[in-house]
C-alpha atoms as a PDB file:
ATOM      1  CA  UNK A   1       1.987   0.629 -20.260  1.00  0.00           C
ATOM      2  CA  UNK A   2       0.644  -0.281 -16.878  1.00  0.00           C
ATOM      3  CA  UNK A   3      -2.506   1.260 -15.888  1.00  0.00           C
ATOM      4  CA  UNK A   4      -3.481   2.973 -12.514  1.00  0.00           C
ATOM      5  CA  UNK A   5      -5.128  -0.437 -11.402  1.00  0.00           C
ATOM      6  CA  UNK A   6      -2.486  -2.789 -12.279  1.00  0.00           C
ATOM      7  CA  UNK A   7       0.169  -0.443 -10.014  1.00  0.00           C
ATOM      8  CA  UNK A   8      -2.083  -0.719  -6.826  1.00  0.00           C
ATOM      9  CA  UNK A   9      -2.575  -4.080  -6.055  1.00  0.00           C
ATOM     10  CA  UNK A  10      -4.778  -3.461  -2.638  1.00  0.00           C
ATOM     11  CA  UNK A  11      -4.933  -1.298   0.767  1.00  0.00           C
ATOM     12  CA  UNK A  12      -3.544  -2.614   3.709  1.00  0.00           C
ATOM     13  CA  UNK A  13      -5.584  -2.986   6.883  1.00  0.00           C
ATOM     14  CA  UNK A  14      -4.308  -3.317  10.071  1.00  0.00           C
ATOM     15  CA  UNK A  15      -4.379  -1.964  13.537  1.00  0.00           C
ATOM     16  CA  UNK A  16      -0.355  -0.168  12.765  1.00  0.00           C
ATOM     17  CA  UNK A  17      -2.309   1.545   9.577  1.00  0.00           C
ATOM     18  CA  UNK A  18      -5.587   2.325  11.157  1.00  0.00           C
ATOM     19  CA  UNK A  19      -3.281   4.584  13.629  1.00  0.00           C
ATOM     20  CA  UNK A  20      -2.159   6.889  11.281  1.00  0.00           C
ATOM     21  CA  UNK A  21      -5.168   7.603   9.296  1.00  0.00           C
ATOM     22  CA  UNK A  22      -5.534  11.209  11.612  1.00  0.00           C
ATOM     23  CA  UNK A  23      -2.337  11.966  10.223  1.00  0.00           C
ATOM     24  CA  UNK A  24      -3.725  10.915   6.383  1.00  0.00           C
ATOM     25  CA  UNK A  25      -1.170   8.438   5.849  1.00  0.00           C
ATOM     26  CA  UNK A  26      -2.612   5.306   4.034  1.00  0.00           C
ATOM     27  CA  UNK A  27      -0.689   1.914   3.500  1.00  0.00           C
ATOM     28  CA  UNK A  28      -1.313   0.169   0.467  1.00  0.00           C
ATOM     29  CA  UNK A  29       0.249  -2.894  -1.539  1.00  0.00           C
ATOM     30  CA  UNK A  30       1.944  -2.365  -4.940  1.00  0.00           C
ATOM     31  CA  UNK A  31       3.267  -3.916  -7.550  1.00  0.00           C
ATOM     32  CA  UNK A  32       6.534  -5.107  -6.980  1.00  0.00           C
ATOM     33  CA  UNK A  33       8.655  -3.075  -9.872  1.00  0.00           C
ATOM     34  CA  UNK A  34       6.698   0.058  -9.253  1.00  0.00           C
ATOM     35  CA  UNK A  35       8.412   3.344  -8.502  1.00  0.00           C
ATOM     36  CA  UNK A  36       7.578   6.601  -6.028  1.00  0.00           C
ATOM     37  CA  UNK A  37       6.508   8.475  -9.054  1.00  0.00           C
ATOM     38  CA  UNK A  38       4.016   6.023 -10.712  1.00  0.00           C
ATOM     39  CA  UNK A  39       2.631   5.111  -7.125  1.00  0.00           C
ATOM     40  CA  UNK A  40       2.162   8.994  -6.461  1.00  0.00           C
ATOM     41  CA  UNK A  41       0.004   9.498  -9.975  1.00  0.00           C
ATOM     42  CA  UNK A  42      -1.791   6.139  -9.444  1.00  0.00           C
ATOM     43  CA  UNK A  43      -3.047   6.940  -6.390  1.00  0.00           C
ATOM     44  CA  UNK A  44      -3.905  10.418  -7.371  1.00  0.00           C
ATOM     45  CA  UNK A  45      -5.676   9.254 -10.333  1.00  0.00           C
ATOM     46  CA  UNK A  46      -7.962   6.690  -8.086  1.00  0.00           C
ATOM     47  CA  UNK A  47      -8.808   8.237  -5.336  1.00  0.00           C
ATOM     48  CA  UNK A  48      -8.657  12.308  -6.544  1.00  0.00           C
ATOM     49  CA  UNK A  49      -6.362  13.162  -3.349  1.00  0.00           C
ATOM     50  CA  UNK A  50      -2.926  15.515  -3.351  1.00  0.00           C
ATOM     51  CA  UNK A  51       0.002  12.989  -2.469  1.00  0.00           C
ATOM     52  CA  UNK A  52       3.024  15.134  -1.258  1.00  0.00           C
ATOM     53  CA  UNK A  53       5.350  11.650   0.593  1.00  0.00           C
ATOM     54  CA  UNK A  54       5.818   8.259  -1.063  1.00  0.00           C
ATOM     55  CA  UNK A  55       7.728   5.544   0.980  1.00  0.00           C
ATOM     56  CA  UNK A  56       8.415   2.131  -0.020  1.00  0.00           C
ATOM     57  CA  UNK A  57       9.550  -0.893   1.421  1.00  0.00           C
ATOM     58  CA  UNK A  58      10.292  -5.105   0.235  1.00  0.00           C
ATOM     59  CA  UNK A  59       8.436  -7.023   2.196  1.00  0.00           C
ATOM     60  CA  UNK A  60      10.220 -10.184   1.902  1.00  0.00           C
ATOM     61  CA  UNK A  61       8.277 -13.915   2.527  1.00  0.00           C
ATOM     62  CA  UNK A  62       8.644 -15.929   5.461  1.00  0.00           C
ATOM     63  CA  UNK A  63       9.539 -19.516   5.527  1.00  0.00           C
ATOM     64  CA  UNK A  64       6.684 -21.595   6.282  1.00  0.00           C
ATOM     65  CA  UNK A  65       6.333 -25.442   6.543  1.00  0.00           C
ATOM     66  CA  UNK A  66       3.476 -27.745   7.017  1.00  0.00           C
ATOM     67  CA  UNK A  67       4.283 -31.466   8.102  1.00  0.00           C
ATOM     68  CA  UNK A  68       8.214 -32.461   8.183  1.00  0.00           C
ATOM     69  CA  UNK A  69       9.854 -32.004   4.913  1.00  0.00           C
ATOM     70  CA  UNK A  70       7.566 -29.864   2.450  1.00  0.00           C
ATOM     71  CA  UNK A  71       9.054 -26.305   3.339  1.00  0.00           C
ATOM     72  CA  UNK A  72       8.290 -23.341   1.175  1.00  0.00           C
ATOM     73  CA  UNK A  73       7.896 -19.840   1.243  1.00  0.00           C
ATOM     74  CA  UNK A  74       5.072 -16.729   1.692  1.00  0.00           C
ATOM     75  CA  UNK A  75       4.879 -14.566  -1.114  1.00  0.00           C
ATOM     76  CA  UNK A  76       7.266 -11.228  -1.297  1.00  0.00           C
ATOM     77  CA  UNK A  77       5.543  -7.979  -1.981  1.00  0.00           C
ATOM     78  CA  UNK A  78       5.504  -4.256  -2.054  1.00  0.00           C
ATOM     79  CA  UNK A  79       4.251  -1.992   0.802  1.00  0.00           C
ATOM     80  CA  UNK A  80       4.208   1.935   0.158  1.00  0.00           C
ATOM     81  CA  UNK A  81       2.778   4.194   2.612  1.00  0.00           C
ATOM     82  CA  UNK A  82       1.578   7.296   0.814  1.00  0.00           C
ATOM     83  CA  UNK A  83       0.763  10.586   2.974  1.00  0.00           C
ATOM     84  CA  UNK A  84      -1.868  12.952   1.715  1.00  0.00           C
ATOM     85  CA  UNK A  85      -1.220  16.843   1.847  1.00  0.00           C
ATOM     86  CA  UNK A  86      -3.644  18.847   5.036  1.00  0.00           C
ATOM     87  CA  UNK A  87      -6.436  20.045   2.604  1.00  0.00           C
ATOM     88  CA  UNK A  88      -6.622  17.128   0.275  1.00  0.00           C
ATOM     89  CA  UNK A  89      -9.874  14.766   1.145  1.00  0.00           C
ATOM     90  CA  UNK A  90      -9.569  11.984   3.179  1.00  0.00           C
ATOM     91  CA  UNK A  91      -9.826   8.507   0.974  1.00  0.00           C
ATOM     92  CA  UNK A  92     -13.868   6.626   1.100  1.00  0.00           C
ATOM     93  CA  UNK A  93     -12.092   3.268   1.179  1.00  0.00           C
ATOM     94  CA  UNK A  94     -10.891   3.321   4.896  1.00  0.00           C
ATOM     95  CA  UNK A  95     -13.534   5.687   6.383  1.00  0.00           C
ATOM     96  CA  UNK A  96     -15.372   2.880   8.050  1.00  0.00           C
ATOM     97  CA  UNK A  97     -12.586   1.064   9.354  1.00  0.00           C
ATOM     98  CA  UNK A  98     -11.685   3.165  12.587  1.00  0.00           C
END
């Protein structure tokens, strides 16, 4: 059984995110084969907010290559953007970042 932690891998910073923070929508990075429902209750269970939207999206890696021949790949990962009901607190982790 995967644990709160192990579903919610980190929070996403960027200027795109930081814009919707008055409208209590927060970006974060999940683990790949998690669900809407198991991001909703691990997020809930962290951070002690009211989740009413889930969305979710593949971010798939980008072909990089350093030199001629050696060509790889970035990582792929999960993005879900989670947005918090009107009288649920905002979350302590991006207060300082607008």
């Amino acid at each position: 059984m995967k644990t709160a932690y192990d579903i919610i891998i980190r929070p996403i910073i960027t200027e795109q995110s930081m814009e919707d923070l008055d409208i209590k929508k927060y970006a974060f990075e999940v683990a790949k084969d998690a669900n809407k429902i198991e991001i909703k209750k691990a997020i809930e269970e962290i951070f002690d907010v009211k989740v009413i939207n889930v969305t979710t999206t593949a971010m798939h890696g980008k072909t990089k290559r350093q030199g001629a021949y050696p060509q790889g790949r970035t990582a792929s990962w999960k993005k879900a953007v989670v947005k918090l009901s009107a009288d649920s607190k905002n979350i302590e982790l991006f207060e300082g970042m607008v």
